[in-house]
Structure formats: C-alpha cells, structure tokens
N, C-alpha and C. Protein backbone atom coordinates (compact mmCIF):
# COMPACT_ATOMS: atom_id res chain seq x y z
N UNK A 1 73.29 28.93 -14.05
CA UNK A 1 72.28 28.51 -13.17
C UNK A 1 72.22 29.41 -11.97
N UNK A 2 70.71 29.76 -11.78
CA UNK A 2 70.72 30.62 -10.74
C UNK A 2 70.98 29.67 -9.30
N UNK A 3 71.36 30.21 -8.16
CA UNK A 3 71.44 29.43 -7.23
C UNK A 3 70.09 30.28 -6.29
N UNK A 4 70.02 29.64 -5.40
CA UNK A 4 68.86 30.07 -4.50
C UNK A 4 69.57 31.09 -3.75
N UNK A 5 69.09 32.11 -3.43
CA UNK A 5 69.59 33.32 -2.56
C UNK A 5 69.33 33.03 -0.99
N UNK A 6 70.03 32.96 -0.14
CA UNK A 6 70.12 32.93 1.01
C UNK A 6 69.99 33.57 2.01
N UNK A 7 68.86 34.12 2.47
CA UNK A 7 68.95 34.77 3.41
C UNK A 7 69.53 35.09 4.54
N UNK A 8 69.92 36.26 5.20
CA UNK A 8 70.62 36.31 5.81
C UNK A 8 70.13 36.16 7.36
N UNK A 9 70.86 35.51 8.37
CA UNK A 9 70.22 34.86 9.72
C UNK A 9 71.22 35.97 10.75
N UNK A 10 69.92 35.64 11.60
CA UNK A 10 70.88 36.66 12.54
C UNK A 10 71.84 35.38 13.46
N UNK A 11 72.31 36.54 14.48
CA UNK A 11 73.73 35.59 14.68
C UNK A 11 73.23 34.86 15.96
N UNK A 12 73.12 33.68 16.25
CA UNK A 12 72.74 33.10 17.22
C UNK A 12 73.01 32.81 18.65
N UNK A 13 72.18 33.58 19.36
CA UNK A 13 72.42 33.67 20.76
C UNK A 13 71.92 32.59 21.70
N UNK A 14 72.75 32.72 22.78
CA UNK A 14 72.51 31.62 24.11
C UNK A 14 70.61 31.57 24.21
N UNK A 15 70.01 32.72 24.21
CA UNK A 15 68.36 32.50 24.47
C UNK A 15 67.84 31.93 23.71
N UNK A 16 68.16 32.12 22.30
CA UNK A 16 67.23 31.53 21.28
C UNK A 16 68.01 29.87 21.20
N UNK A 17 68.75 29.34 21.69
CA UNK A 17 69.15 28.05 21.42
C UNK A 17 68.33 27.39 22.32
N UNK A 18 68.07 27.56 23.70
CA UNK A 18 67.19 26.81 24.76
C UNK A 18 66.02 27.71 24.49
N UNK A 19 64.89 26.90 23.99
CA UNK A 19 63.17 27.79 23.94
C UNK A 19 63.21 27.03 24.94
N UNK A 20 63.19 25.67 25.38
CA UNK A 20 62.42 25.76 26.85
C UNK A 20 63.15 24.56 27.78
N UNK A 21 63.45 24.76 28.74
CA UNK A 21 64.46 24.06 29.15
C UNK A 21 64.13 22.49 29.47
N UNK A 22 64.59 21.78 29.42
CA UNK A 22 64.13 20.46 29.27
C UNK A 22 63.98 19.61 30.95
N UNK A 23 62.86 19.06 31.40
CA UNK A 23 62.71 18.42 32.62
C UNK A 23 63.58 17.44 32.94
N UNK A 24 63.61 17.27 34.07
CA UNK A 24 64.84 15.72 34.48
C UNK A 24 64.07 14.75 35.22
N UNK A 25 64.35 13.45 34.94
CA UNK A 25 63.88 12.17 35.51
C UNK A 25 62.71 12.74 36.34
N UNK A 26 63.06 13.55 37.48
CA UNK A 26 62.56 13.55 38.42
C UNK A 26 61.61 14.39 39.16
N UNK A 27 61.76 15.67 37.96
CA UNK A 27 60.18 16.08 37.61
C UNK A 27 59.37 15.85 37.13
N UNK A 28 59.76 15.09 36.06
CA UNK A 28 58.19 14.25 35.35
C UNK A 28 57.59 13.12 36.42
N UNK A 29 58.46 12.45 36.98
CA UNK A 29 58.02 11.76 38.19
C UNK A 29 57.16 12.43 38.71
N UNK A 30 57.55 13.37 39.16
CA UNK A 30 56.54 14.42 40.27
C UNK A 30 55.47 14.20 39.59
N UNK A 31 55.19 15.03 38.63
CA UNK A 31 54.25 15.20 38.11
C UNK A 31 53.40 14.05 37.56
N UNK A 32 53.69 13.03 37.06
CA UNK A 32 52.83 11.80 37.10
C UNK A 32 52.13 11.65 37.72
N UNK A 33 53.18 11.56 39.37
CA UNK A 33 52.32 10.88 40.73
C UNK A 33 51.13 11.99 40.97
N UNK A 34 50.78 13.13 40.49
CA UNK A 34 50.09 14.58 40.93
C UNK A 34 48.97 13.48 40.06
N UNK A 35 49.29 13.60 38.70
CA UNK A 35 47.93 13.47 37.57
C UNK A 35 47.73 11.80 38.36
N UNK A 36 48.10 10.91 38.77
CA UNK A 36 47.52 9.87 39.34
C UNK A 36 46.57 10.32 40.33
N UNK A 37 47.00 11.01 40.94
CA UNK A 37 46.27 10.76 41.78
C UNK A 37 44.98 11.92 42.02
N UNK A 38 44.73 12.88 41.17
CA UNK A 38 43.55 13.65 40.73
C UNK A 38 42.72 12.54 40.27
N UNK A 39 43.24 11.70 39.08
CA UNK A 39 42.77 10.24 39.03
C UNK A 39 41.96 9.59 39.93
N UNK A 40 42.99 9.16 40.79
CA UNK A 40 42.24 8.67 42.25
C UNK A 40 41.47 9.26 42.59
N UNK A 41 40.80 10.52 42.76
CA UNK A 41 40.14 11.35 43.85
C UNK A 41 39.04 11.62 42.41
N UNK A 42 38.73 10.95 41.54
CA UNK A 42 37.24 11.30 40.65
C UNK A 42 35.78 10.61 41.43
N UNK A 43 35.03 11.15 41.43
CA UNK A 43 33.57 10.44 42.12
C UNK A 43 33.18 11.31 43.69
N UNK A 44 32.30 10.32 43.96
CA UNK A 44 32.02 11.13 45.47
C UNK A 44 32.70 10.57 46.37
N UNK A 45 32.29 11.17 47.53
CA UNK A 45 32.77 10.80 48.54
C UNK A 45 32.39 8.91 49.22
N UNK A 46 32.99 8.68 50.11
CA UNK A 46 31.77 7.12 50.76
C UNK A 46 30.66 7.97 51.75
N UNK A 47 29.65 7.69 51.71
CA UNK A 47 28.83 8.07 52.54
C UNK A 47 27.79 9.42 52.43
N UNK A 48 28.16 9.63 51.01
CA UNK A 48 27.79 10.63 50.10
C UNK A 48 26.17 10.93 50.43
N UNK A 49 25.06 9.66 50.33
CA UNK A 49 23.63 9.77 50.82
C UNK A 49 23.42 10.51 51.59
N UNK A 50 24.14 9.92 52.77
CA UNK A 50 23.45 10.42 54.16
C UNK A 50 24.55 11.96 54.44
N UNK A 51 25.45 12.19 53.68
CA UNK A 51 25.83 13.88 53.57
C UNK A 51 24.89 14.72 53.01
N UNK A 52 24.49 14.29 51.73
CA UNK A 52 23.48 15.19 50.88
C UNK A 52 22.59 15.43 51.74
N UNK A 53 21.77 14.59 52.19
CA UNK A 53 20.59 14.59 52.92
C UNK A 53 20.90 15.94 54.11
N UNK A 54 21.14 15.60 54.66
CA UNK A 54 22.15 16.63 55.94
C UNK A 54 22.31 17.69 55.44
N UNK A 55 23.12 17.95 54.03
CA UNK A 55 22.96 19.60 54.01
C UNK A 55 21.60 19.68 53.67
N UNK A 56 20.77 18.86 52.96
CA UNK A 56 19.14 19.37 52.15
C UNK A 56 18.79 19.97 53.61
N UNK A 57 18.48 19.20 55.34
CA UNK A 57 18.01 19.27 55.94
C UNK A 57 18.19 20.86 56.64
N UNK A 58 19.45 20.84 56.29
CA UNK A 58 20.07 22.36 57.21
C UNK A 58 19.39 23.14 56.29
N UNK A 59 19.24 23.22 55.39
CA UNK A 59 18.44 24.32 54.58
C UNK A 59 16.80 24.32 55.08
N UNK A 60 16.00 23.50 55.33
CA UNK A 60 14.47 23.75 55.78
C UNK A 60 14.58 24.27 57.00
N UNK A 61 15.62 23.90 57.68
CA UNK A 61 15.73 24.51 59.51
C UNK A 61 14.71 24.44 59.91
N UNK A 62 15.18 23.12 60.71
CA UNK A 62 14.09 22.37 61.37
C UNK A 62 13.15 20.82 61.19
N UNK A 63 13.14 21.07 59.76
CA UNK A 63 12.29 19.80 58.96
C UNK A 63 12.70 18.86 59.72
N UNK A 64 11.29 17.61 59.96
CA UNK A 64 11.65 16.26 60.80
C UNK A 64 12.79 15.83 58.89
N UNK A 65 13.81 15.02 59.87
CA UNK A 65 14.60 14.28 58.84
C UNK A 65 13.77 12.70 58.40
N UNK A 66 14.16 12.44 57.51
CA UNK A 66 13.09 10.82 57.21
C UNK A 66 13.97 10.24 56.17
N UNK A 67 14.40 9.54 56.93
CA UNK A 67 15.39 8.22 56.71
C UNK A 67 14.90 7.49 55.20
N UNK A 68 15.42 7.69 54.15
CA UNK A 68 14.96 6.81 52.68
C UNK A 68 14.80 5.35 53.08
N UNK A 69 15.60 4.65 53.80
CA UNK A 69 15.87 3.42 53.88
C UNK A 69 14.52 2.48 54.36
N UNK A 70 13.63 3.43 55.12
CA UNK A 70 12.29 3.19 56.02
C UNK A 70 11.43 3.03 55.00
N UNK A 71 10.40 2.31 54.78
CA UNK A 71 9.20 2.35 53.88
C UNK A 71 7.83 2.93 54.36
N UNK A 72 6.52 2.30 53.73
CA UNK A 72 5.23 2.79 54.61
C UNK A 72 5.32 2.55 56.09
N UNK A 73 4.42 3.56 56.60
CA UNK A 73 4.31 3.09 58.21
C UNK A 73 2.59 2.40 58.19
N UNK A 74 2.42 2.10 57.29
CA UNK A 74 0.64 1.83 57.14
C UNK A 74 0.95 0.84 57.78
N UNK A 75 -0.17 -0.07 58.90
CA UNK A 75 0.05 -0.92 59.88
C UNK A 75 -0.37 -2.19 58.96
N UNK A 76 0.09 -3.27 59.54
CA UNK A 76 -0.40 -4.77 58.48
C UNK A 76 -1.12 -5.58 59.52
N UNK A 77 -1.77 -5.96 58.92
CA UNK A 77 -2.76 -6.76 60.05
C UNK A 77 -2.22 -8.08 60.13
N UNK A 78 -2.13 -8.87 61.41
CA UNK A 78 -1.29 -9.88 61.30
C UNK A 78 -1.88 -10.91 61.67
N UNK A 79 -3.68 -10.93 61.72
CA UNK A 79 -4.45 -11.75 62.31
C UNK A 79 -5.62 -11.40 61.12
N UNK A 80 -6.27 -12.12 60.39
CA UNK A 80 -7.62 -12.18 60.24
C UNK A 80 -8.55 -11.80 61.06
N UNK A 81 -9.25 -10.41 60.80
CA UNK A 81 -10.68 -10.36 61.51
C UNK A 81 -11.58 -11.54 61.51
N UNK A 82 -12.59 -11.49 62.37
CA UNK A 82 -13.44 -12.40 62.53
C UNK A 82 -14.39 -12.03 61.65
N UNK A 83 -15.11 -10.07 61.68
CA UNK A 83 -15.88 -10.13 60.53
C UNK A 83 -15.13 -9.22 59.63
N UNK A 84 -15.25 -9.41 58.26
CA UNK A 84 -15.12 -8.78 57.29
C UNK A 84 -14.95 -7.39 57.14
N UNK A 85 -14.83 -6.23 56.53
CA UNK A 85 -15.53 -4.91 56.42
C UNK A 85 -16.99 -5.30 55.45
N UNK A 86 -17.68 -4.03 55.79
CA UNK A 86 -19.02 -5.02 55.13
C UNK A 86 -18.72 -4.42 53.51
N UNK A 87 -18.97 -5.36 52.81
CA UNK A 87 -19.23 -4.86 51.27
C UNK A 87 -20.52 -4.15 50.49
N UNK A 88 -20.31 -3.71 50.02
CA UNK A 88 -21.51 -2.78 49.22
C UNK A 88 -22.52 -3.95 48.48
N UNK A 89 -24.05 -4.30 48.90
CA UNK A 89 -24.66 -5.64 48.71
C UNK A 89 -25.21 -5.24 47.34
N UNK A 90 -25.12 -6.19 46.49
CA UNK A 90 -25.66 -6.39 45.22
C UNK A 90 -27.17 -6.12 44.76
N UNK A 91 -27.29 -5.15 44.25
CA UNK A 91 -28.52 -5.25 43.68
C UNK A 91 -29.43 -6.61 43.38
N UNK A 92 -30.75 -7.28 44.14
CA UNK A 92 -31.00 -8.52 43.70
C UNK A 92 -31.52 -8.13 42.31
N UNK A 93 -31.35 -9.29 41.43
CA UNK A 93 -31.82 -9.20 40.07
C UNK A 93 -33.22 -9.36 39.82
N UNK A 94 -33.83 -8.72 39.15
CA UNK A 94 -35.18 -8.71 38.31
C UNK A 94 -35.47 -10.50 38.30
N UNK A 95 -36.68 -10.93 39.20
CA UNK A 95 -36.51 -12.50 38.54
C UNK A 95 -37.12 -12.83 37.55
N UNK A 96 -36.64 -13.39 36.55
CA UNK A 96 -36.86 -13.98 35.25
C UNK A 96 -38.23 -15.14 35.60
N UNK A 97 -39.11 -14.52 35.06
CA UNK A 97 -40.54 -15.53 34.60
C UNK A 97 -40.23 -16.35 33.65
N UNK A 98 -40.23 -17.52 34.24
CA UNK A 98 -40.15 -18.06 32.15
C UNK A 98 -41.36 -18.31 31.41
N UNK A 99 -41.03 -18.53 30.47
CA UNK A 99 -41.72 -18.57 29.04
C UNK A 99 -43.06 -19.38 28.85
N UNK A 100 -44.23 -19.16 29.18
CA UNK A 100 -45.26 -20.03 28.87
C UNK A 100 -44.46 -21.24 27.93
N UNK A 101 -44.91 -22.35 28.03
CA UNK A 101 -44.09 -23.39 26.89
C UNK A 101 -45.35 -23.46 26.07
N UNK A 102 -44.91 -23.37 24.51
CA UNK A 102 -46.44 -23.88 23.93
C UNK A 102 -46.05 -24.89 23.64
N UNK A 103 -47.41 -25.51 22.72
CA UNK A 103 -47.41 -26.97 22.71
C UNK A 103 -46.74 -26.87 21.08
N UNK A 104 -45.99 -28.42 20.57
CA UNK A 104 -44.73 -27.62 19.48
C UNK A 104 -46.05 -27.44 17.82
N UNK A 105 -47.13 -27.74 18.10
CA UNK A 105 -47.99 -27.20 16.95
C UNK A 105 -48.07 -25.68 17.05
N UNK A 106 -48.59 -24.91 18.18
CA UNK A 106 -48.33 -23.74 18.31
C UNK A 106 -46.82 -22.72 18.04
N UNK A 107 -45.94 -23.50 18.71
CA UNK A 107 -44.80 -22.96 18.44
C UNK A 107 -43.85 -23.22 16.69
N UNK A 108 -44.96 -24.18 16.17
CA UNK A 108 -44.63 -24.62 14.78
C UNK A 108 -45.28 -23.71 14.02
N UNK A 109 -46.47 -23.40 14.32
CA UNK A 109 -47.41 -22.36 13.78
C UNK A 109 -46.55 -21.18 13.83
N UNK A 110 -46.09 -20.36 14.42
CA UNK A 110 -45.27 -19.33 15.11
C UNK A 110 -43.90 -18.75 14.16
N UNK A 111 -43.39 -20.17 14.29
CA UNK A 111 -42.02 -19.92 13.55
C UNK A 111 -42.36 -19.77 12.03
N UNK A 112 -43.21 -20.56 11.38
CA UNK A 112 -43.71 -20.33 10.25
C UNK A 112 -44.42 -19.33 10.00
N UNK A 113 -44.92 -18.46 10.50
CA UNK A 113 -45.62 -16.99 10.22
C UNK A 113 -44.32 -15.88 10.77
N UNK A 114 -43.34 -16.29 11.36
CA UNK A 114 -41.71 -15.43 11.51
C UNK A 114 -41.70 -14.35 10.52
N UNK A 115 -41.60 -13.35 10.22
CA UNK A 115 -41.81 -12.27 9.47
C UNK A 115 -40.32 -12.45 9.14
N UNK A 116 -39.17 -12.08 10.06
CA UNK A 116 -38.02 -11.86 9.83
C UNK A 116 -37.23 -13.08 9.13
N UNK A 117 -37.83 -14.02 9.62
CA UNK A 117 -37.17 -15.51 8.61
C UNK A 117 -37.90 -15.27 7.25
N UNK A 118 -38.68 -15.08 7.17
CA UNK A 118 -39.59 -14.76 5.25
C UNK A 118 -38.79 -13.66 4.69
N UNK A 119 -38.59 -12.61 5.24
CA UNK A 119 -37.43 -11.38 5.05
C UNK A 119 -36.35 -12.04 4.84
N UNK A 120 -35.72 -12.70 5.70
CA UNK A 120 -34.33 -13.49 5.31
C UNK A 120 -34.24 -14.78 4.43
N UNK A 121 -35.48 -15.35 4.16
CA UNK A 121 -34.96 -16.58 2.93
C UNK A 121 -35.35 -15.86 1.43
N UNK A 122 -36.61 -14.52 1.80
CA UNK A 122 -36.74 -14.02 0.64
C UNK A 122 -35.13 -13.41 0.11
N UNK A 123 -34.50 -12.73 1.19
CA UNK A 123 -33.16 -12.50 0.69
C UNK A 123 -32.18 -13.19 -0.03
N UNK A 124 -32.10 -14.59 1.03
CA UNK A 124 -31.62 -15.49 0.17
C UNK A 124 -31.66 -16.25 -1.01
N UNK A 125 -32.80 -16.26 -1.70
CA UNK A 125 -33.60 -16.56 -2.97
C UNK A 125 -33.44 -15.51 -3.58
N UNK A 126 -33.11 -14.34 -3.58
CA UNK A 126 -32.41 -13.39 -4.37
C UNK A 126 -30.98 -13.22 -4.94
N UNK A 127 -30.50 -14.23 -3.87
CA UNK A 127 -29.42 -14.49 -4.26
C UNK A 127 -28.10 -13.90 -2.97
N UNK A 128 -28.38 -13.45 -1.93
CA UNK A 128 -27.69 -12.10 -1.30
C UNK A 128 -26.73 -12.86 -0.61
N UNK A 129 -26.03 -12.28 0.11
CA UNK A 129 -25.59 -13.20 1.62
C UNK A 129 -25.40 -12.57 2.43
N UNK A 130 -25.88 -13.01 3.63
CA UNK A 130 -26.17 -12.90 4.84
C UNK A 130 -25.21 -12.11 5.65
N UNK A 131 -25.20 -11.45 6.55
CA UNK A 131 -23.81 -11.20 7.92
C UNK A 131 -24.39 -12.60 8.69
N UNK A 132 -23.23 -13.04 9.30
CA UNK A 132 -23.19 -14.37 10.57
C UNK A 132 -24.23 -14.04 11.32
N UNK A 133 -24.67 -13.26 11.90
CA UNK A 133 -26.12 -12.81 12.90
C UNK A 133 -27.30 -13.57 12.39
N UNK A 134 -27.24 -13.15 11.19
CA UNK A 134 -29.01 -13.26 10.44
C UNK A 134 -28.67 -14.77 9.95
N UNK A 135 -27.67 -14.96 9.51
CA UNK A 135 -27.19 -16.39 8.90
C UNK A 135 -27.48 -17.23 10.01
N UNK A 136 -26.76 -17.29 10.89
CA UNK A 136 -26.89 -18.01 12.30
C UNK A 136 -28.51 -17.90 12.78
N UNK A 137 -29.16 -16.71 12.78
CA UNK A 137 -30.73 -17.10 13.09
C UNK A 137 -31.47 -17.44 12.40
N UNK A 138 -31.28 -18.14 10.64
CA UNK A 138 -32.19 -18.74 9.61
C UNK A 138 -31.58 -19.86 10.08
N UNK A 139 -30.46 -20.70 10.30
CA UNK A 139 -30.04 -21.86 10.54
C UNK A 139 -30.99 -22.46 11.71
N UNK A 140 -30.93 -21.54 12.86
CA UNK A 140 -31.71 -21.79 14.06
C UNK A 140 -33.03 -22.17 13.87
N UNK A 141 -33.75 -21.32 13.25
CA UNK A 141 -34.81 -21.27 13.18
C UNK A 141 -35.43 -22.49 12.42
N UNK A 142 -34.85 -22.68 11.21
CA UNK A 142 -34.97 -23.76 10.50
C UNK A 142 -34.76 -25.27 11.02
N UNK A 143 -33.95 -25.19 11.74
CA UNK A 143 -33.34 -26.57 12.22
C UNK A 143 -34.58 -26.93 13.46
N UNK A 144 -34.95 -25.94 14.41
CA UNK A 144 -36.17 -26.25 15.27
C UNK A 144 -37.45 -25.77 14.41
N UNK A 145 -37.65 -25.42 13.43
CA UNK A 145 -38.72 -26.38 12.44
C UNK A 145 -38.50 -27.62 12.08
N UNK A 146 -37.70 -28.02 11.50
CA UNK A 146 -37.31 -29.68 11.50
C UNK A 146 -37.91 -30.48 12.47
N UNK A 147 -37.19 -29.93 13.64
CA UNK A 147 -37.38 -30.72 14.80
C UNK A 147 -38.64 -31.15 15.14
N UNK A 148 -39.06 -30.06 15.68
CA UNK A 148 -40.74 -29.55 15.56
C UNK A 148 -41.61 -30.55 14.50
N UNK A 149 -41.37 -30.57 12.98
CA UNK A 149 -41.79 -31.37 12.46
C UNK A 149 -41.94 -32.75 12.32
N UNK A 150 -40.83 -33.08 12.86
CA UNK A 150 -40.18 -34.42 13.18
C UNK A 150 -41.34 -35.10 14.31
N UNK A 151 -41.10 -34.25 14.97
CA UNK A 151 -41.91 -34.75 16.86
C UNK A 151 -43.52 -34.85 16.18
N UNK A 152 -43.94 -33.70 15.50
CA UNK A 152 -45.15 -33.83 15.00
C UNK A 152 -45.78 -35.36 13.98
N UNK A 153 -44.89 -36.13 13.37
CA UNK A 153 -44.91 -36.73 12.46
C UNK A 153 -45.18 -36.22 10.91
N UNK A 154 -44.80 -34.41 10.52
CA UNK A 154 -45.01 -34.08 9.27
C UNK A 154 -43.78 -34.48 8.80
N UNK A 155 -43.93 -35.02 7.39
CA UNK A 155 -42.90 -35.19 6.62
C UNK A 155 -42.95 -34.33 5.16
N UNK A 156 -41.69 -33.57 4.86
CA UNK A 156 -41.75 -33.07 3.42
C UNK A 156 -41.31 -33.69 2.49
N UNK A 157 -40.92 -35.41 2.68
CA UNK A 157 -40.43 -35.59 1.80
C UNK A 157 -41.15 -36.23 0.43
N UNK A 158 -42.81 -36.09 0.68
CA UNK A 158 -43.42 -36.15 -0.28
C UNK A 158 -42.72 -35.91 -2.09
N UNK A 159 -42.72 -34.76 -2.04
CA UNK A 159 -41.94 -34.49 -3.09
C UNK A 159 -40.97 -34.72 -3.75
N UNK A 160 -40.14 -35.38 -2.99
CA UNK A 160 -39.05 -36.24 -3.50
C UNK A 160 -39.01 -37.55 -3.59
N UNK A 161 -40.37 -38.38 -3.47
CA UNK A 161 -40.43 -39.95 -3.61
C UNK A 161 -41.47 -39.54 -5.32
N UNK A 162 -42.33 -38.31 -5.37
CA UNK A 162 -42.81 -38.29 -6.44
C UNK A 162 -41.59 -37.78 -7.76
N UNK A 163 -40.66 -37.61 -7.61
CA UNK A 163 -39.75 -37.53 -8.04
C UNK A 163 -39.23 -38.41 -8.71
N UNK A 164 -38.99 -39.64 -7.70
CA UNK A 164 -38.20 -40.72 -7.93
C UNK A 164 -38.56 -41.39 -8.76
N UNK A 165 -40.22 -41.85 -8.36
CA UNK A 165 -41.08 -42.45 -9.37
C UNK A 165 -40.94 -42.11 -10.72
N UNK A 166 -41.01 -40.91 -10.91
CA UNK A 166 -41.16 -40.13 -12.18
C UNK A 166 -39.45 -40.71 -12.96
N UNK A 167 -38.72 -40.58 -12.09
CA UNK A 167 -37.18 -41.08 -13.04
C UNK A 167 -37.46 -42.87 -13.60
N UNK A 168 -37.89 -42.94 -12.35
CA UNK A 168 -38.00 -44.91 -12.53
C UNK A 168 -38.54 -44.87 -14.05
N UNK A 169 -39.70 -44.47 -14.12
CA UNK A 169 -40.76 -44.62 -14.93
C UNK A 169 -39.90 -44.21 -16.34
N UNK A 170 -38.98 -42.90 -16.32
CA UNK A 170 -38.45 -42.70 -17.65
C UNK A 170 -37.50 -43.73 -17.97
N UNK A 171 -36.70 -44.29 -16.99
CA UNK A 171 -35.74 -45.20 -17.07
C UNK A 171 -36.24 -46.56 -17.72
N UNK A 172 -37.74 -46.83 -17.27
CA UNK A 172 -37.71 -48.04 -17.67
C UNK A 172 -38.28 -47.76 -19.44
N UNK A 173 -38.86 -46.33 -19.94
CA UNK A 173 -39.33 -46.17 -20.99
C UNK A 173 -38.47 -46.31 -22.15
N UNK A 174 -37.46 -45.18 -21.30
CA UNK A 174 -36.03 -45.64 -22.00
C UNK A 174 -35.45 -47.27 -22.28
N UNK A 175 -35.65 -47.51 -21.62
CA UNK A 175 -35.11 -48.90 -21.82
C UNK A 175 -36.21 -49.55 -22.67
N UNK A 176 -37.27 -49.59 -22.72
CA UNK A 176 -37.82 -50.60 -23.96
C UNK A 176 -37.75 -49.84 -25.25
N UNK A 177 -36.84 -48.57 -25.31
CA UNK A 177 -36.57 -47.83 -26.58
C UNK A 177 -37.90 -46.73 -27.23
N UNK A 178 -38.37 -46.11 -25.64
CA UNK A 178 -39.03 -44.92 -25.99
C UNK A 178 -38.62 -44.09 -25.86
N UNK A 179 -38.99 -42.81 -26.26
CA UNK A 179 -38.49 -41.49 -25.62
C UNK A 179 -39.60 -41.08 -24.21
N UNK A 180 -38.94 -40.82 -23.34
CA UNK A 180 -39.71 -40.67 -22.20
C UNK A 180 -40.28 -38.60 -22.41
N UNK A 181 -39.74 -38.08 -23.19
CA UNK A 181 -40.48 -36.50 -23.44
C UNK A 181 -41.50 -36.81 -24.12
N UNK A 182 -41.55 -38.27 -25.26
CA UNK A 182 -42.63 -38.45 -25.85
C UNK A 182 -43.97 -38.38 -25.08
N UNK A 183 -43.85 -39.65 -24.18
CA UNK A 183 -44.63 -39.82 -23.74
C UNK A 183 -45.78 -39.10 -22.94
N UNK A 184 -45.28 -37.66 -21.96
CA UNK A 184 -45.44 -36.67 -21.33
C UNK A 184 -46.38 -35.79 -22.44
C-alpha cells in the first residue's frame, strides 16, 4: 500500500505562529464605545431649517430672508361691506310670447294632419322600433288626441260594439245548432 507522500514544511518560526496579534478586553471596549457612538451622531443637526435657510441666504447676498412659518399677507376683511363689488348683470332674456291657444277642434285638426306622427305609426305598422325620442313623441301625441277627443265628445269605440254584436249573434246561432260561417 502506497502511503500518501508528505510534503515537506518548512521549519516554523516565531512570525508565522502570531498572523495577527490578538486584542484584550479593553480594546474592543474602546472600540465599541467609537462605533456607538458614530451611531449616535446619524441625522441632522436640531435646528437644521433655520441653518439651511441661512446658508441658502448668504449665497443671494442680500436677498430679503422670508420666514416659511408666515403664510399669505393678502389682507381679510373682517367686516362686511355695505355694498357689494358690482357683478357683471345678466343678459335680460328674450321674452317668451306664448302660444295663441286654439280651440281643441283646431288643435285636433292639427295633430291629425302631423306629418311626423304618420311617418312614425307608418313605421310602426311595418313593424320597426322606435329610439325613446320618437317613441316618447307618438305616445304624446296620441294620448292628447284622446284627450282632445274625449273633451270633444268623439268616440271610436264604434267599432268595437259592432263587433260585439256580431259575436252575440254567432253565439246564439251556435247555440240553436247552426253554423254561424253558414249563415254569412
């Protein structure tokens, strides 16, 4: 078995045994209290503001100094004037004439020759639908025809009492065991 070969060391002297000599109690003390207190002394000074300011000032030589702490000097009034400042007066408005009133046969006449309501129910009888604008002004329009009609004493409901009749009449044909298409 081979053994490991050993190199050979040189012979050991007093220098190479101490690389670095070792501190006592009472230098590391020292040195603590040093790094404390660099510690202590991080930040500014007290009173740091009004130093800065002071050197800024020595540099303009001369500049009035002006205290941060002071705000506007704009004066406050501490009494209500008696008059106002005057305000810039309003344009008076255009005055509004109103509307001849017609009488509601005329204005019934009117709404019924409406071009834009015939445009819009023809739409609707096509089947379409409306935006809320035009929807909202066939509702309008329609509802003060009603009205209108109402006050007048026209009634449409002609057409629907000839209606009725017409069911009665099959109902009762039916019932004595006719056919009511016969009959027609």
């Amino acid at each position: 078995m081979n053994q490991p070969s050993k190199a050979p060391r040189a012979p050991r002297s007093s220098a190479a045994t101490s690389k670095t000599k070792k501190k006592s109690r009472v230098e590391l003390d020292q040195e603590a209290r040093e790094r404390k207190r660099a510690k202590k002394r991080r930040g500014l000074a007290s009173g740091s503001r009004t130093q800065v300011e002071s050197a800024k000032t020595k540099n303009k030589a001369g500049a009035e100094t002006k205290d941060p702490r002071i705000g506007s000097k704009v004066p406050v009034a501490l009494v209500v004037e008696a008059q106002p400042k005057a305000k810039p007066q309003a344009k008076p408005k255009a005055e509004v004439k109103p509307k001849p009133r017609l009488s509601p046969e005329e204005e019934l006449a009117k709404l019924e020759n409406d071009e834009r309501l015939d445009a819009l129910l023809d739409r609707i009888d096509d089947g379409e639908t409306l935006n809320a604008e035009d929807q909202s002004y066939v509702d309008q329009t329609l509802d003060r025809i009603d009205a209108l009609m109402e006050q007048l004493g026209i009634e449409l409901g002609d057409d629907d009492e000839e209606e009725e009749e017409e069911k009665r009449e099959d109902i009762l044909k039916l019932l004595k065991g006719g056919n009511p298409k016969d009959v027609i």
